[in-house]
Each structure stands twice: as structure tokens, then as C-alpha cells.
N, C-alpha and C. Protein backbone atom coordinates (compact mmCIF):
# COMPACT_ATOMS: atom_id res chain seq x y z
N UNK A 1 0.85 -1.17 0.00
CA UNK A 1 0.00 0.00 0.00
C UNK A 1 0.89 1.24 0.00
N UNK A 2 0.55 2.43 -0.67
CA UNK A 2 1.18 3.20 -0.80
C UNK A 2 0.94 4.32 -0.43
N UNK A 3 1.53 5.38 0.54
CA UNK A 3 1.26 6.49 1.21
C UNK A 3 1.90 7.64 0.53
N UNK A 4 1.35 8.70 1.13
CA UNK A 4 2.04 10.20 0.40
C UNK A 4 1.95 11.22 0.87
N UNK A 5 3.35 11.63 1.65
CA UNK A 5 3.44 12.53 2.52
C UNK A 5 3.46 14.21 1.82
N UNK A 6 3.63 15.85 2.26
CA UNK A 6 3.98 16.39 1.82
C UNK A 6 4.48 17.15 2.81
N UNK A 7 5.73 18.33 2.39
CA UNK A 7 6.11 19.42 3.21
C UNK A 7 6.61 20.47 2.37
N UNK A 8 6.35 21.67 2.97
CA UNK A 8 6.91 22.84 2.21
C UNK A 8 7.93 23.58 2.92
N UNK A 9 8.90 24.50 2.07
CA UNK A 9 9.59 25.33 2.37
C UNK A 9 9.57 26.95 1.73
N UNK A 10 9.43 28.14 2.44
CA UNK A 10 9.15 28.95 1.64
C UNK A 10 11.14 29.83 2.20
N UNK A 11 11.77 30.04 1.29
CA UNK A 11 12.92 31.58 1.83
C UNK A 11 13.79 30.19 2.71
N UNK A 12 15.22 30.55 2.58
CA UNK A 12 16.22 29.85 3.67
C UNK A 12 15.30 29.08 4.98
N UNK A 13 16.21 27.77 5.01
CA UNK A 13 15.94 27.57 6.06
C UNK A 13 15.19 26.08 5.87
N UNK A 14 14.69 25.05 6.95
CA UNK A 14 14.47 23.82 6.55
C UNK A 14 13.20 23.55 6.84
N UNK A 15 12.50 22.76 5.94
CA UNK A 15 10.78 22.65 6.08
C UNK A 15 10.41 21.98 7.36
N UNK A 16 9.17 21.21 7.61
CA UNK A 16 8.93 20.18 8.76
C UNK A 16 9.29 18.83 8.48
N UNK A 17 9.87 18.31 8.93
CA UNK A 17 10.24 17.03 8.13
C UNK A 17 9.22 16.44 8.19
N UNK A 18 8.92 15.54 7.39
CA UNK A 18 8.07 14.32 6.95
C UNK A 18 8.53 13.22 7.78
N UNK A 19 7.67 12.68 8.37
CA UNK A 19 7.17 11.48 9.84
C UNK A 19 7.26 10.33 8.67
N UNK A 20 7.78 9.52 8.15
CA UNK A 20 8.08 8.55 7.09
C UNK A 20 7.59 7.07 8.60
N UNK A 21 6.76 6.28 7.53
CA UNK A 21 6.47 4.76 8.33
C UNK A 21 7.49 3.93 8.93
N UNK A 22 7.75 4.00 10.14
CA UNK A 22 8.92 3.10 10.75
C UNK A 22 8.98 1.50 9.68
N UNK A 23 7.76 0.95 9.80
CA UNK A 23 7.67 -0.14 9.36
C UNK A 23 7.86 -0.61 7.45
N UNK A 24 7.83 0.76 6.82
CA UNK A 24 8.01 0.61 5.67
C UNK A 24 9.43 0.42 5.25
N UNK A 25 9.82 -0.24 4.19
CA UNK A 25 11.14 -0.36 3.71
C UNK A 25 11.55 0.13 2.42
N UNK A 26 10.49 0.91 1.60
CA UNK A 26 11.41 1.57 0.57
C UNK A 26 10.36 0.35 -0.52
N UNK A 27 10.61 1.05 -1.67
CA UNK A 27 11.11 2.28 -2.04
C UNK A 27 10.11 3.57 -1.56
N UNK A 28 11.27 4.57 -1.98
CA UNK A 28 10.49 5.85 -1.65
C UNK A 28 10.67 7.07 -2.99
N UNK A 29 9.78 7.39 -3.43
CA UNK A 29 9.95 8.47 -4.19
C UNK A 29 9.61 9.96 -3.64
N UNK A 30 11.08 10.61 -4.51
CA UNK A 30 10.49 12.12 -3.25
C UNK A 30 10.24 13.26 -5.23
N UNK A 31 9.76 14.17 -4.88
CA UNK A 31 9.37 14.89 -5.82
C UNK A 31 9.32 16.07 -5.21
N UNK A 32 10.68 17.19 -5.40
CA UNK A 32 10.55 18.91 -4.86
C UNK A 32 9.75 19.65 -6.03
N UNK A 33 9.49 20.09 -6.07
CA UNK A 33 9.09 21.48 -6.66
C UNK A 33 9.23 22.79 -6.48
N UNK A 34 9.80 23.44 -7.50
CA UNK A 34 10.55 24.89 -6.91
C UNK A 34 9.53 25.94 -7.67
N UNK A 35 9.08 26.91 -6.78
CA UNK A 35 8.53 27.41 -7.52
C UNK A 35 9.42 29.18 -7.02
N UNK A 36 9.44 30.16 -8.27
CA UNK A 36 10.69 31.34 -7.90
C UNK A 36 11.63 30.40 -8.06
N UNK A 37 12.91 31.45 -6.76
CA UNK A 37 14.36 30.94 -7.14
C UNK A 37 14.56 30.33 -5.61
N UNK A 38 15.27 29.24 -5.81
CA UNK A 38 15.72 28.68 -4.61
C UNK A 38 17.14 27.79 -4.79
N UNK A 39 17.82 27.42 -4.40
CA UNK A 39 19.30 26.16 -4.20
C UNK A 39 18.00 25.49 -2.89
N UNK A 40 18.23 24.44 -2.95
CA UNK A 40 18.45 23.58 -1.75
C UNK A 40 18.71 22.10 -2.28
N UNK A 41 18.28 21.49 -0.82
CA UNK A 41 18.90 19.93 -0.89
C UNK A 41 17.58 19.02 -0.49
N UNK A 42 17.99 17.74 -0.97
CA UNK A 42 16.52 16.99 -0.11
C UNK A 42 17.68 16.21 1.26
N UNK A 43 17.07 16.25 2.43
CA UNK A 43 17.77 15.58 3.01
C UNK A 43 17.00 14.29 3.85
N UNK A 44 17.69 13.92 4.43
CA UNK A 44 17.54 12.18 4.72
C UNK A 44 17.71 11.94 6.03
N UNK A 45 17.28 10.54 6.59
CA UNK A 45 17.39 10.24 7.95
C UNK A 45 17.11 8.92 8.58
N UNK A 46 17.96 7.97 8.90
CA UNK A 46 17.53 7.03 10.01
C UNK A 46 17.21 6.86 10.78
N UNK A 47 17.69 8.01 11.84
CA UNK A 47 17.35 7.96 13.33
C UNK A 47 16.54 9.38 13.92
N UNK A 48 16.51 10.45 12.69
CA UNK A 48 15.90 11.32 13.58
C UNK A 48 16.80 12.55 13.57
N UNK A 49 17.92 12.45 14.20
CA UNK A 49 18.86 13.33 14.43
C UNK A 49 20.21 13.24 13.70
N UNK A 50 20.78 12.71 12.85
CA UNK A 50 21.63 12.73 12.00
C UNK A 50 21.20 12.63 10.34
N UNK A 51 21.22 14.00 10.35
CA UNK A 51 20.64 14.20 8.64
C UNK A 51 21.60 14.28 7.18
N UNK A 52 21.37 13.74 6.55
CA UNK A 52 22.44 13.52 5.18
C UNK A 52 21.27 14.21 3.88
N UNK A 53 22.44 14.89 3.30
CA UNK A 53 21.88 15.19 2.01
C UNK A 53 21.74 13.62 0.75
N UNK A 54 20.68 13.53 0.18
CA UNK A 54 20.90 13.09 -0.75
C UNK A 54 21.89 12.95 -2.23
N UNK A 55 22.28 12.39 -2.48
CA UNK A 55 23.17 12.14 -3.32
C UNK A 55 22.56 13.38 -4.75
N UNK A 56 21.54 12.53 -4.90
CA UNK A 56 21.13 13.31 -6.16
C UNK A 56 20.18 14.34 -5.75
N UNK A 57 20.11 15.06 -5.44
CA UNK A 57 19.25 16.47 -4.51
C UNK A 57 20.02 17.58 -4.01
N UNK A 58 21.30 17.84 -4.47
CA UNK A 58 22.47 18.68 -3.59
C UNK A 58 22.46 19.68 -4.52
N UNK A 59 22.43 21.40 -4.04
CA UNK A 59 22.09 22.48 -4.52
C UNK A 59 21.40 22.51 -5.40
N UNK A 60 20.48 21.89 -5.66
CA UNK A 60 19.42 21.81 -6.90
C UNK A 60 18.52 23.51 -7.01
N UNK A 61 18.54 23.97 -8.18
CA UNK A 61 17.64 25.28 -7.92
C UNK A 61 16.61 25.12 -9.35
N UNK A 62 16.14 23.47 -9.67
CA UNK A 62 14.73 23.23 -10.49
C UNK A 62 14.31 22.20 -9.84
N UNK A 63 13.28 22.25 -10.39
CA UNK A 63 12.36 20.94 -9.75
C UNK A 63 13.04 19.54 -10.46
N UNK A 64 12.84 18.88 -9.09
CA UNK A 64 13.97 17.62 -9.41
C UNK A 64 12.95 16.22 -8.75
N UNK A 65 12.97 15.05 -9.24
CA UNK A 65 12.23 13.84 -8.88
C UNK A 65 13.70 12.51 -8.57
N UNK A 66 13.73 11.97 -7.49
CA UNK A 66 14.65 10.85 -7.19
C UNK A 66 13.57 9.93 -6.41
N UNK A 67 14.81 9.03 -6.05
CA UNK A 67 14.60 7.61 -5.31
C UNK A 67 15.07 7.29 -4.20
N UNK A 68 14.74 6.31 -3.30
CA UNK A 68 15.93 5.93 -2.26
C UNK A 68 15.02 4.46 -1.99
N UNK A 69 15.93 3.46 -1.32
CA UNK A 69 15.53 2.20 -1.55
C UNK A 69 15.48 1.68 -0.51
N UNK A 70 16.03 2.16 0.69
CA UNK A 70 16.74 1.81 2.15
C UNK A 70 15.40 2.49 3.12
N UNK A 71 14.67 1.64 4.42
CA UNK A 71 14.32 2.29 5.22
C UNK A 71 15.07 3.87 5.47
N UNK A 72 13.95 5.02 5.99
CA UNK A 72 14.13 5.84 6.42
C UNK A 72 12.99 6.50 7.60
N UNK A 73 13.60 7.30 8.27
CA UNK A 73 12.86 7.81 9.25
C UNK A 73 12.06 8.98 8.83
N UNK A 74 12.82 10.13 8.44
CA UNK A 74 12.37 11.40 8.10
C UNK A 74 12.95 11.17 6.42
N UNK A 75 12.02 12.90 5.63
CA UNK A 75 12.80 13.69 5.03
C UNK A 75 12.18 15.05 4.76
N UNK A 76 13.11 15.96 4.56
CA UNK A 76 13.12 17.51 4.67
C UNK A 76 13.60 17.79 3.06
N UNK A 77 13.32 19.04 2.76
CA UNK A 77 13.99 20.13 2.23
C UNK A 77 14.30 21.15 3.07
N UNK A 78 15.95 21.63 2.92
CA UNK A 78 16.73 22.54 3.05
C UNK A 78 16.42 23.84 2.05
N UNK A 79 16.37 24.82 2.16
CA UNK A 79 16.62 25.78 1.34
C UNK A 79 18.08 26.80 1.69
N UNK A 80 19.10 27.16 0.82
CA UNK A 80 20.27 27.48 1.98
C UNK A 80 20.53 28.82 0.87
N UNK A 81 19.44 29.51 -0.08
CA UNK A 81 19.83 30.81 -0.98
C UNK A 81 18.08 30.67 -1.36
N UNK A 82 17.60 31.33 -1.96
CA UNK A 82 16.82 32.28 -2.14
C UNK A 82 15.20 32.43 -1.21
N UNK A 83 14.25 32.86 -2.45
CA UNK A 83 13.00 33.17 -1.52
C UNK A 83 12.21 32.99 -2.04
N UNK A 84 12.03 31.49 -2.82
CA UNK A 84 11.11 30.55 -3.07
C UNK A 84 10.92 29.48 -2.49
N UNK A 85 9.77 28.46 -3.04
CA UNK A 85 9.28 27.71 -2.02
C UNK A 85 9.40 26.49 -3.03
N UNK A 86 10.16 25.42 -2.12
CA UNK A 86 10.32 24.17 -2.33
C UNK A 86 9.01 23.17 -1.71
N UNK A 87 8.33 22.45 -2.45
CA UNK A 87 7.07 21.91 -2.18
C UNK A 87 7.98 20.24 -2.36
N UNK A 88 7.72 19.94 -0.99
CA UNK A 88 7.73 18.11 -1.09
C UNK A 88 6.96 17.20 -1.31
N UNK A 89 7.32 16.29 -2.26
CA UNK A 89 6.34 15.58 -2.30
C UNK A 89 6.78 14.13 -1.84
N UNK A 90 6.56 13.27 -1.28
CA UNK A 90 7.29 11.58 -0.84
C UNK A 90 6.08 10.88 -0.82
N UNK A 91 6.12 10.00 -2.10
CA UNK A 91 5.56 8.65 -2.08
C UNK A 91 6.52 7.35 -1.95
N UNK A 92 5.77 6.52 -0.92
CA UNK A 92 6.46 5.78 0.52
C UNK A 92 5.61 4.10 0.00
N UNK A 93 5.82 3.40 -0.97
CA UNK A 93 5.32 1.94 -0.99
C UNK A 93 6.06 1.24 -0.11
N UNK A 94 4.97 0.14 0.89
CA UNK A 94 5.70 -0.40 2.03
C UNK A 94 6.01 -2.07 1.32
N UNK A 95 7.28 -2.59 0.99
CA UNK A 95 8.09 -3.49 0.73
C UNK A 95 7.91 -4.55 1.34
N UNK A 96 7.06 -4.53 2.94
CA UNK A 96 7.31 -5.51 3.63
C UNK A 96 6.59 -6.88 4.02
């Protein structure tokens, strides 16, 4: 079954992270949307408190669609330059 979280970011600074299913295992598709000008990152999480940028999501300033395959806890957008708004999108099929 497949769930679908969202979070926004408007101007610097990092959205609410997304509460991702303990019990799900991936895959996960995330989908930003930039609307104006923005850089940011999608970032990532196992535990909560140690956050990693995504590989393919690092200073991105267009709308960008990836993957990740590995349980996760959270994920955010960063915005770290302008004063547009990054819209998240994460669809979460549970593997298990």
C-alpha cells in the first residue's frame, strides 16, 4: 500500500520534516518542486537526528524527482539561498 506525505519550504531555512512509516522499507519516491528561485537539498534520515543530504538532490535550484531504496525515518527540504518555495512531495510503498 502506498502512502504520500507532503512538506513545504518557503525563503532559507528547513521545512517540517516528513514522519516517514517506521515499518516501511522503501522504495520511496520524493518529488521537490521549486517554484521562484531557490538552491536547496533533499535531506535524509535514520534515526531522527543525524541528517544527510541526498546524493542526487544537492544544490538543486529546479524541480527535481529521485529515489531511495533503504528504510528511512524522516525527510526535509533545506533551502540554503533564495525566496522561493520548495514543495515536497514523498511517495512511501511499504516493501514488507
Amino acid at each position: 500500500m502506498a502512502k504520500i506525505y507532503t512538506s513545504s519550504q518557503t525563503g532559507t531555512g528547513s521545512s517540517t520534516a516528513v514522519d516517514l512509516d517506521p515499518d516501511a522499507h522503501g522504495p520511496y519516491t520524493f518529488v521537490c518542486e521549486v517554484t521562484g528561485t531557490a538552491t536547496f537539498d533533499l535531506e535524509i534520515t535514520v534515526d531522527g537526528t543525524l541528517w544527510a543530504t541526498h546524493q542526487d538532490v544537492d544544490d538543486k535550484t529546479a524541480s527535481t524527482m529521485t529515489s531511495f531504496y533503504s528504510p528511512l525515518k524522516q525527510a526535509r527540504v533545506t533551502i540554503s539561498s533564495g525566496a522561493g518555495t520548495v514543495d515536497l512531495t514523498v511517495l512511501e510503498r511499504n516493501q514488507t
